[in-house]
N, C-alpha and C. Protein backbone atom coordinates (compact mmCIF):
# COMPACT_ATOMS: atom_id res chain seq x y z
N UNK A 1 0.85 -1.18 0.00
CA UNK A 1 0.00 0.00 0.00
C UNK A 1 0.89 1.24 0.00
N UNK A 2 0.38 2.25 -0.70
CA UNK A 2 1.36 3.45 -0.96
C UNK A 2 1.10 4.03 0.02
N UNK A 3 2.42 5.45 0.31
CA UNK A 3 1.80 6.40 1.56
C UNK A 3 0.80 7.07 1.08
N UNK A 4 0.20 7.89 2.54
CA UNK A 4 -1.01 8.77 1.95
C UNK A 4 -0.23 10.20 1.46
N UNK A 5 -0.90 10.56 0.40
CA UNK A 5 -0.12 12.11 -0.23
C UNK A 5 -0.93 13.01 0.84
N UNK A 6 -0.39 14.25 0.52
CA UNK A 6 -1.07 14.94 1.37
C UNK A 6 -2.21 15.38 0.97
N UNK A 7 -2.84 15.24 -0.37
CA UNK A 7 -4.09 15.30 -0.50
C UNK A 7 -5.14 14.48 0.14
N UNK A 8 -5.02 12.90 0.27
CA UNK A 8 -5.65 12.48 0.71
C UNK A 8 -6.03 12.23 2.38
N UNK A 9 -4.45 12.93 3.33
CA UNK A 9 -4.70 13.42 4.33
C UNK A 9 -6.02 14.75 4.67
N UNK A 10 -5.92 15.84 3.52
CA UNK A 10 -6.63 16.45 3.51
C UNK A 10 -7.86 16.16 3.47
N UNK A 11 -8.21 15.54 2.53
CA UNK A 11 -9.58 14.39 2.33
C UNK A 11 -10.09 14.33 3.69
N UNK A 12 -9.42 13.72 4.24
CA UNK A 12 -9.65 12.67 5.84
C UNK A 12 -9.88 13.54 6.43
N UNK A 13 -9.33 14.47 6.62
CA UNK A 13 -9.46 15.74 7.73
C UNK A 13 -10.90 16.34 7.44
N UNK A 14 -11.12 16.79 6.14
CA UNK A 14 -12.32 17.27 5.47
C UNK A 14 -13.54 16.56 5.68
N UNK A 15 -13.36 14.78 5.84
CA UNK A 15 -14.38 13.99 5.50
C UNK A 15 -14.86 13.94 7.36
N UNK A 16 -13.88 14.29 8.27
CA UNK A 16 -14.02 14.00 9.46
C UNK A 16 -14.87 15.71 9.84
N UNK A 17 -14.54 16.66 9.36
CA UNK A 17 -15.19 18.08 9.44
C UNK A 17 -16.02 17.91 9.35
N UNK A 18 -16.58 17.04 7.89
CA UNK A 18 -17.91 17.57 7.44
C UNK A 18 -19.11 16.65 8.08
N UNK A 19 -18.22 15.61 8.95
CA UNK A 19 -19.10 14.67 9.93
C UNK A 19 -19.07 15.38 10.96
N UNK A 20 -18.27 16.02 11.24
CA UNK A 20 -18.53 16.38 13.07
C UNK A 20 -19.79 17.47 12.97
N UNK A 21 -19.60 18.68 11.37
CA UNK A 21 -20.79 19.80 11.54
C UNK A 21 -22.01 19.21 11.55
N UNK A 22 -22.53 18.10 10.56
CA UNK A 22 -23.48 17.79 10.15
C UNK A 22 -24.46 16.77 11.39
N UNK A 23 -23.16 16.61 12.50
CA UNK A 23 -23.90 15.74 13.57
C UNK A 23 -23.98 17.18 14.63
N UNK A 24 -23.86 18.38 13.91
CA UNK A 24 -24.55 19.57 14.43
C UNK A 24 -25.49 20.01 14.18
N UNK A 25 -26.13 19.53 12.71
CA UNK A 25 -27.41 19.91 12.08
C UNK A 25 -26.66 20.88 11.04
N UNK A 26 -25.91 20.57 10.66
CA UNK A 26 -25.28 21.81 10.06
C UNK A 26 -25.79 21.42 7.99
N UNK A 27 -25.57 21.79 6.88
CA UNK A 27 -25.97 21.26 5.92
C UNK A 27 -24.91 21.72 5.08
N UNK A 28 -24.00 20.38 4.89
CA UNK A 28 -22.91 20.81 3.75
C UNK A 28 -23.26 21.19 2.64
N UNK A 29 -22.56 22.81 2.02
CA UNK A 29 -23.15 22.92 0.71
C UNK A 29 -22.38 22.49 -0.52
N UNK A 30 -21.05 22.27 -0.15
CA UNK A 30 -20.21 22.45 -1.10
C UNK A 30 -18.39 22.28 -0.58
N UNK A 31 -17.61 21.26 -0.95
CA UNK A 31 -16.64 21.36 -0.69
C UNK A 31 -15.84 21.56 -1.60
N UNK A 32 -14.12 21.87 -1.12
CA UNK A 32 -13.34 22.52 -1.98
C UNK A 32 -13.20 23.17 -3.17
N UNK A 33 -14.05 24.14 -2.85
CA UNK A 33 -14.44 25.45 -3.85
C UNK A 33 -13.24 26.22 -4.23
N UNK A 34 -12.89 25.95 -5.23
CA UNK A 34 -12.01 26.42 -5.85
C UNK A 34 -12.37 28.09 -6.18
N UNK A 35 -11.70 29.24 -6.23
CA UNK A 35 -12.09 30.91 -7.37
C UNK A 35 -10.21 30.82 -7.28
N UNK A 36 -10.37 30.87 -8.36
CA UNK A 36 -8.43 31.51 -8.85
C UNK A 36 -7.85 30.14 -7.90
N UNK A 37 -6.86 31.45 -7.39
CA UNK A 37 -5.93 30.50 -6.56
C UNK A 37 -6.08 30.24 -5.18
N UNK A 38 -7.52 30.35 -4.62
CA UNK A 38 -7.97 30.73 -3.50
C UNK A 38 -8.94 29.41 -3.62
N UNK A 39 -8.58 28.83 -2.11
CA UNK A 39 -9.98 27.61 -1.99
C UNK A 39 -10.58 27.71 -0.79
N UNK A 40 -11.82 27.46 -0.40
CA UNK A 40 -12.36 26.96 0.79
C UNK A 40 -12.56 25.81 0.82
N UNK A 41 -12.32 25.04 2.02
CA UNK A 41 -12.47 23.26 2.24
C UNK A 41 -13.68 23.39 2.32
N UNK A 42 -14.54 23.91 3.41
CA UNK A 42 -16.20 23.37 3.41
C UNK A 42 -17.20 24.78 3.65
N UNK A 43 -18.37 25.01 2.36
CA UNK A 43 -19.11 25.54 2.67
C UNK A 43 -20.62 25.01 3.22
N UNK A 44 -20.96 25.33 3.96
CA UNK A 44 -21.80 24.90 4.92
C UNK A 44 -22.96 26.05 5.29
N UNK A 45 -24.10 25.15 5.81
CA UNK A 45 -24.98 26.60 6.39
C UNK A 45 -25.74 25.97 7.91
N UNK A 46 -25.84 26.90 8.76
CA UNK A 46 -25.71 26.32 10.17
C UNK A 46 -27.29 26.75 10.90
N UNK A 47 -28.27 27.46 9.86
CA UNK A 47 -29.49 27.40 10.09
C UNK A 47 -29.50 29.47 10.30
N UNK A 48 -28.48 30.08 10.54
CA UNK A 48 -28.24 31.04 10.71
C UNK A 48 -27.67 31.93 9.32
N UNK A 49 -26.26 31.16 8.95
CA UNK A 49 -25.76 32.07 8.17
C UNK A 49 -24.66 30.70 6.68
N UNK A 50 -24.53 31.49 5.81
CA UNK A 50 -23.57 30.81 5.28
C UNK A 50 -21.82 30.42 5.86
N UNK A 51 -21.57 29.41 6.04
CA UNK A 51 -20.41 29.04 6.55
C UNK A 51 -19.26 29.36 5.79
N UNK A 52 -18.10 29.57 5.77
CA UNK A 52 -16.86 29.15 4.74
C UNK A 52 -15.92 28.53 6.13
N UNK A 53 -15.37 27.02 6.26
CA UNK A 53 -15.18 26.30 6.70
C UNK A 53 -13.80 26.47 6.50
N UNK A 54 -12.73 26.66 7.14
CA UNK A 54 -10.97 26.16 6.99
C UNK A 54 -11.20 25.14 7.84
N UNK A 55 -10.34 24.10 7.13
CA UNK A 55 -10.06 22.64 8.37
C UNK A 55 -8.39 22.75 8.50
N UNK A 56 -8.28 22.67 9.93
CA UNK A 56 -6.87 21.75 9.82
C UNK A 56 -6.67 20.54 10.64
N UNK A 57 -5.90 19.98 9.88
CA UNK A 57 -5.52 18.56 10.82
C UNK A 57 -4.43 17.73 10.84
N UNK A 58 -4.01 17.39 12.08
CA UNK A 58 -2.91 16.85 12.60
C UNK A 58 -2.86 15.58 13.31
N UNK A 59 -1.93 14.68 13.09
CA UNK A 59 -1.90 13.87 13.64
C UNK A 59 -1.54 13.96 15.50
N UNK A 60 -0.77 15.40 15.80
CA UNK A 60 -0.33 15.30 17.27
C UNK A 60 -0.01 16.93 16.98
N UNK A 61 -0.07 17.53 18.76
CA UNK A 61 0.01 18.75 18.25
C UNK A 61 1.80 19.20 19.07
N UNK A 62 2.70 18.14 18.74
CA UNK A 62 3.98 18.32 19.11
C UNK A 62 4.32 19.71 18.77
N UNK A 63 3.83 20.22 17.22
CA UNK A 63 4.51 21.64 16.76
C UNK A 63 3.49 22.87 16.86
N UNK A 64 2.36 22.21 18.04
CA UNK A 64 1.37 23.43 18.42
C UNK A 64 -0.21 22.72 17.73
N UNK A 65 -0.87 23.53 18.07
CA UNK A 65 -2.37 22.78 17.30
C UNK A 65 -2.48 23.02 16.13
N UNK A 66 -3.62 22.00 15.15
CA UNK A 66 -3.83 22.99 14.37
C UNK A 66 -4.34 24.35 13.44
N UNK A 67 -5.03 24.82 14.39
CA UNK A 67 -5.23 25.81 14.38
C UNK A 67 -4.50 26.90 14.30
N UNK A 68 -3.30 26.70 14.89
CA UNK A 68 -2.36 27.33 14.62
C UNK A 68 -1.14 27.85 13.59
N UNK A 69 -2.04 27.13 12.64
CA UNK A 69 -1.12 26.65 11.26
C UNK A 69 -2.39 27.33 10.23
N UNK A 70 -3.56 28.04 10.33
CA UNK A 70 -4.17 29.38 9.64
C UNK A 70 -2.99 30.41 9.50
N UNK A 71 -2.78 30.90 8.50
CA UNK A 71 -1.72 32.12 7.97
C UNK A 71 -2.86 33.14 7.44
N UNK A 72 -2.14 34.49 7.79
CA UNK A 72 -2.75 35.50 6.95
C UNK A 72 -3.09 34.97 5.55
N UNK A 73 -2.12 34.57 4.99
CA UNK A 73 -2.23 34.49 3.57
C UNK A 73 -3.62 33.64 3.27
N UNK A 74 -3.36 32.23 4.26
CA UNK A 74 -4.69 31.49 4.04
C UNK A 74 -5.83 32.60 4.41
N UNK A 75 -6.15 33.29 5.57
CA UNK A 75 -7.41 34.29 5.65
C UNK A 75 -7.65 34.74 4.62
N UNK A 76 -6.58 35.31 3.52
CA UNK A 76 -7.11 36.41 2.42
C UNK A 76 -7.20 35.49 1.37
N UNK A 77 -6.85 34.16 1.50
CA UNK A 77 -7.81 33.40 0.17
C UNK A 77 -8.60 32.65 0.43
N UNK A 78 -9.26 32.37 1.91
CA UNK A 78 -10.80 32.35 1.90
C UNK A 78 -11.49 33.60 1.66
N UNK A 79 -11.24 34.31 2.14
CA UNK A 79 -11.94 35.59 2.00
C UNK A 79 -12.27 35.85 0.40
N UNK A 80 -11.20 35.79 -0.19
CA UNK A 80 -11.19 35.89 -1.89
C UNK A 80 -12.61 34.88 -2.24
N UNK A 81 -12.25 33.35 -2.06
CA UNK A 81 -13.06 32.57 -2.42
C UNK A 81 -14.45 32.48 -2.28
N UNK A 82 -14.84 33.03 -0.85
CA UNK A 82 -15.88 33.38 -0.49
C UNK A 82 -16.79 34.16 -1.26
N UNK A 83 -16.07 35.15 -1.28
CA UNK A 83 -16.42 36.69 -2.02
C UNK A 83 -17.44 36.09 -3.28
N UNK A 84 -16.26 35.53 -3.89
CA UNK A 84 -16.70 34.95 -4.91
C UNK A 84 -17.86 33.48 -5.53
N UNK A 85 -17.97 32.86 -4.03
CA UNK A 85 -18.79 31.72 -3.88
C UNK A 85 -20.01 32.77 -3.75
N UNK A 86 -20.32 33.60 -3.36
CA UNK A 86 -21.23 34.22 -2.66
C UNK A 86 -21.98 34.88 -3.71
N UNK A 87 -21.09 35.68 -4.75
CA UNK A 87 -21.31 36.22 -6.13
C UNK A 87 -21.66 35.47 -6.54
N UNK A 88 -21.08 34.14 -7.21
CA UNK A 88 -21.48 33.22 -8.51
C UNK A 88 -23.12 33.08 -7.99
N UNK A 89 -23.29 32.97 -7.03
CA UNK A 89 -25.16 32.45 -6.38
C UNK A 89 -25.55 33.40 -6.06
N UNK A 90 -25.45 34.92 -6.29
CA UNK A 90 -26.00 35.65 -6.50
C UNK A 90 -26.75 36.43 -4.82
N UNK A 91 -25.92 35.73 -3.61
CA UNK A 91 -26.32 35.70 -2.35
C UNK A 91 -25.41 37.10 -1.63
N UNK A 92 -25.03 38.04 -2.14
CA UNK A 92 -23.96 39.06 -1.95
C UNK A 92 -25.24 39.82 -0.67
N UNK A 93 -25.02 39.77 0.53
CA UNK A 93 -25.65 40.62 1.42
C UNK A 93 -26.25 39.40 2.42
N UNK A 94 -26.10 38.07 1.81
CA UNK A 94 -26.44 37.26 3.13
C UNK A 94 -25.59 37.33 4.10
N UNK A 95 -26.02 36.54 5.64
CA UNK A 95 -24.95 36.59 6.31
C UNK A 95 -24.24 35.59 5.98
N UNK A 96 -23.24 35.62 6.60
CA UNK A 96 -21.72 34.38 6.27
C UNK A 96 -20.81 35.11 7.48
N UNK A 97 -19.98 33.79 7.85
CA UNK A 97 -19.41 33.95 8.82
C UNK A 97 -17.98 33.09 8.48
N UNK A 98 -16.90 33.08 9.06
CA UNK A 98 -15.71 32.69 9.08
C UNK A 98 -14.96 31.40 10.55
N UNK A 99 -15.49 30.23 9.89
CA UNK A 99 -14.83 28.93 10.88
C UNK A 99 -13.71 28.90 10.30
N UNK A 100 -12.80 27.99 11.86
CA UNK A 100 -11.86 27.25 11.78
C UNK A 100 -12.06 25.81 12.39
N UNK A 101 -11.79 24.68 11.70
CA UNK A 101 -11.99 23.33 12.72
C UNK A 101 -10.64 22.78 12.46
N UNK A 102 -10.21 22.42 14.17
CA UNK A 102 -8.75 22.03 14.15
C UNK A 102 -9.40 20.91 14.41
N UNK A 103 -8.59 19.66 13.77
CA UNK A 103 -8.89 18.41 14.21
C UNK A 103 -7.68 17.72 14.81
N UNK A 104 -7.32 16.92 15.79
CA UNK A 104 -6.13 16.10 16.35
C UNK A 104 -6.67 14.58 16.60
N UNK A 105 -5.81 13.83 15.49
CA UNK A 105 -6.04 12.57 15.78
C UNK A 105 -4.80 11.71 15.71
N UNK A 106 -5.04 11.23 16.72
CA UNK A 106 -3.75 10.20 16.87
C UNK A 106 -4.30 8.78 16.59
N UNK A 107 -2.94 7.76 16.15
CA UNK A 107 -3.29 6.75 15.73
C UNK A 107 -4.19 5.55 16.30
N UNK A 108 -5.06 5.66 15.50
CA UNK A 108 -6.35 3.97 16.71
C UNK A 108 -7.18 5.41 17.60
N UNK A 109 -7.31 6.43 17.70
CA UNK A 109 -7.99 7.38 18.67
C UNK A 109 -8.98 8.34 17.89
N UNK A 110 -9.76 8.11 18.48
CA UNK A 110 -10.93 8.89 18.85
C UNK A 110 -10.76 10.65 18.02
N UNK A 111 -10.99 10.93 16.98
CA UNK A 111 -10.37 12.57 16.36
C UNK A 111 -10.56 13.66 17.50
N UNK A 112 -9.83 14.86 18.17
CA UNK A 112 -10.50 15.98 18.86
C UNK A 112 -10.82 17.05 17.84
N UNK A 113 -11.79 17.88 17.73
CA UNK A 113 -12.41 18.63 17.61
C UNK A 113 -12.51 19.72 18.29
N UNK A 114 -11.64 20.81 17.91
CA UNK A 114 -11.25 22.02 18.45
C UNK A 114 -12.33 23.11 17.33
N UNK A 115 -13.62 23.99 17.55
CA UNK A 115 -14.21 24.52 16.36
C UNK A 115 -14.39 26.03 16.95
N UNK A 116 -13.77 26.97 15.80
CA UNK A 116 -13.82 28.35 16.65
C UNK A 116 -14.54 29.15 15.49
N UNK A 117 -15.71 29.31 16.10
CA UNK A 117 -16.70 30.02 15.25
C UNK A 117 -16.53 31.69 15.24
N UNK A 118 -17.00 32.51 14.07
CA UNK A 118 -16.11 33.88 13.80
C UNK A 118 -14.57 33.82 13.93
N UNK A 119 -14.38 32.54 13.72
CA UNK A 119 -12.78 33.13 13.97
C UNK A 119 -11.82 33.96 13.13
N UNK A 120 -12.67 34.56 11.91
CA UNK A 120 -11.47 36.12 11.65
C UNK A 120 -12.92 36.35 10.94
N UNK A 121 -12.58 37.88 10.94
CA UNK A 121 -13.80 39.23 10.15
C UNK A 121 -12.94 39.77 8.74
């Protein structure tokens, strides 16, 4: 069996996000939305507002959580993507809000679920 690339780590992390919101009631709309060079992992809507979802995930948080691994740069290309998810559907003035879900899973264990809602404007 080959290693996992890091896409398909991403996958896993994503596929474990979009289970933890949805056992919130949450309703995935759309994942890895590509505009330019800018992506969002999960758009979502939480009964309130439109979501744009960053995931991160780690196997251990030896080099800090992951949450801690959001960069400016990543903020300003959700933000980009958004902008633009929001335009293409013609939804420019709904609300929408800005998650982060850190996930930590270690091997054979149980994933944690770290989720910080508004976490940047």
């Amino acid at each position: 069996m080959s290693p996992k690339t890091k896409r398909d780590i991403g996958k896993e992390g994503e596929d474990l996000a979009c289970a933890y919101l949805e056992s919130k009631g949450w309703r995935i709309l759309e994942r890895n939305y590509f505009f330019e060079h800018a992506e969002v992992d999960i758009v979502a809507y939480d009964d309130t507002a439109i979501v744009f979802v960053e995931v991160k995930y780690r196997s251990s948080t030896e080099f800090g959580h992951p949450i801690e691994y959001v960069t400016e740069e990543k903020v300003k290309n959700v933000f980009k993507a958004a902008e633009a998810w929001m335009y293409e559907r013609k939804m420019d003035g709904s609300p929408m809000r800005f998650d982060v879900v850190g996930i930590v899973q270690s091997k054979n264990e149980a994933p944690d679920f770290k989720h910080i809602e508004d976490a940047f404007r």
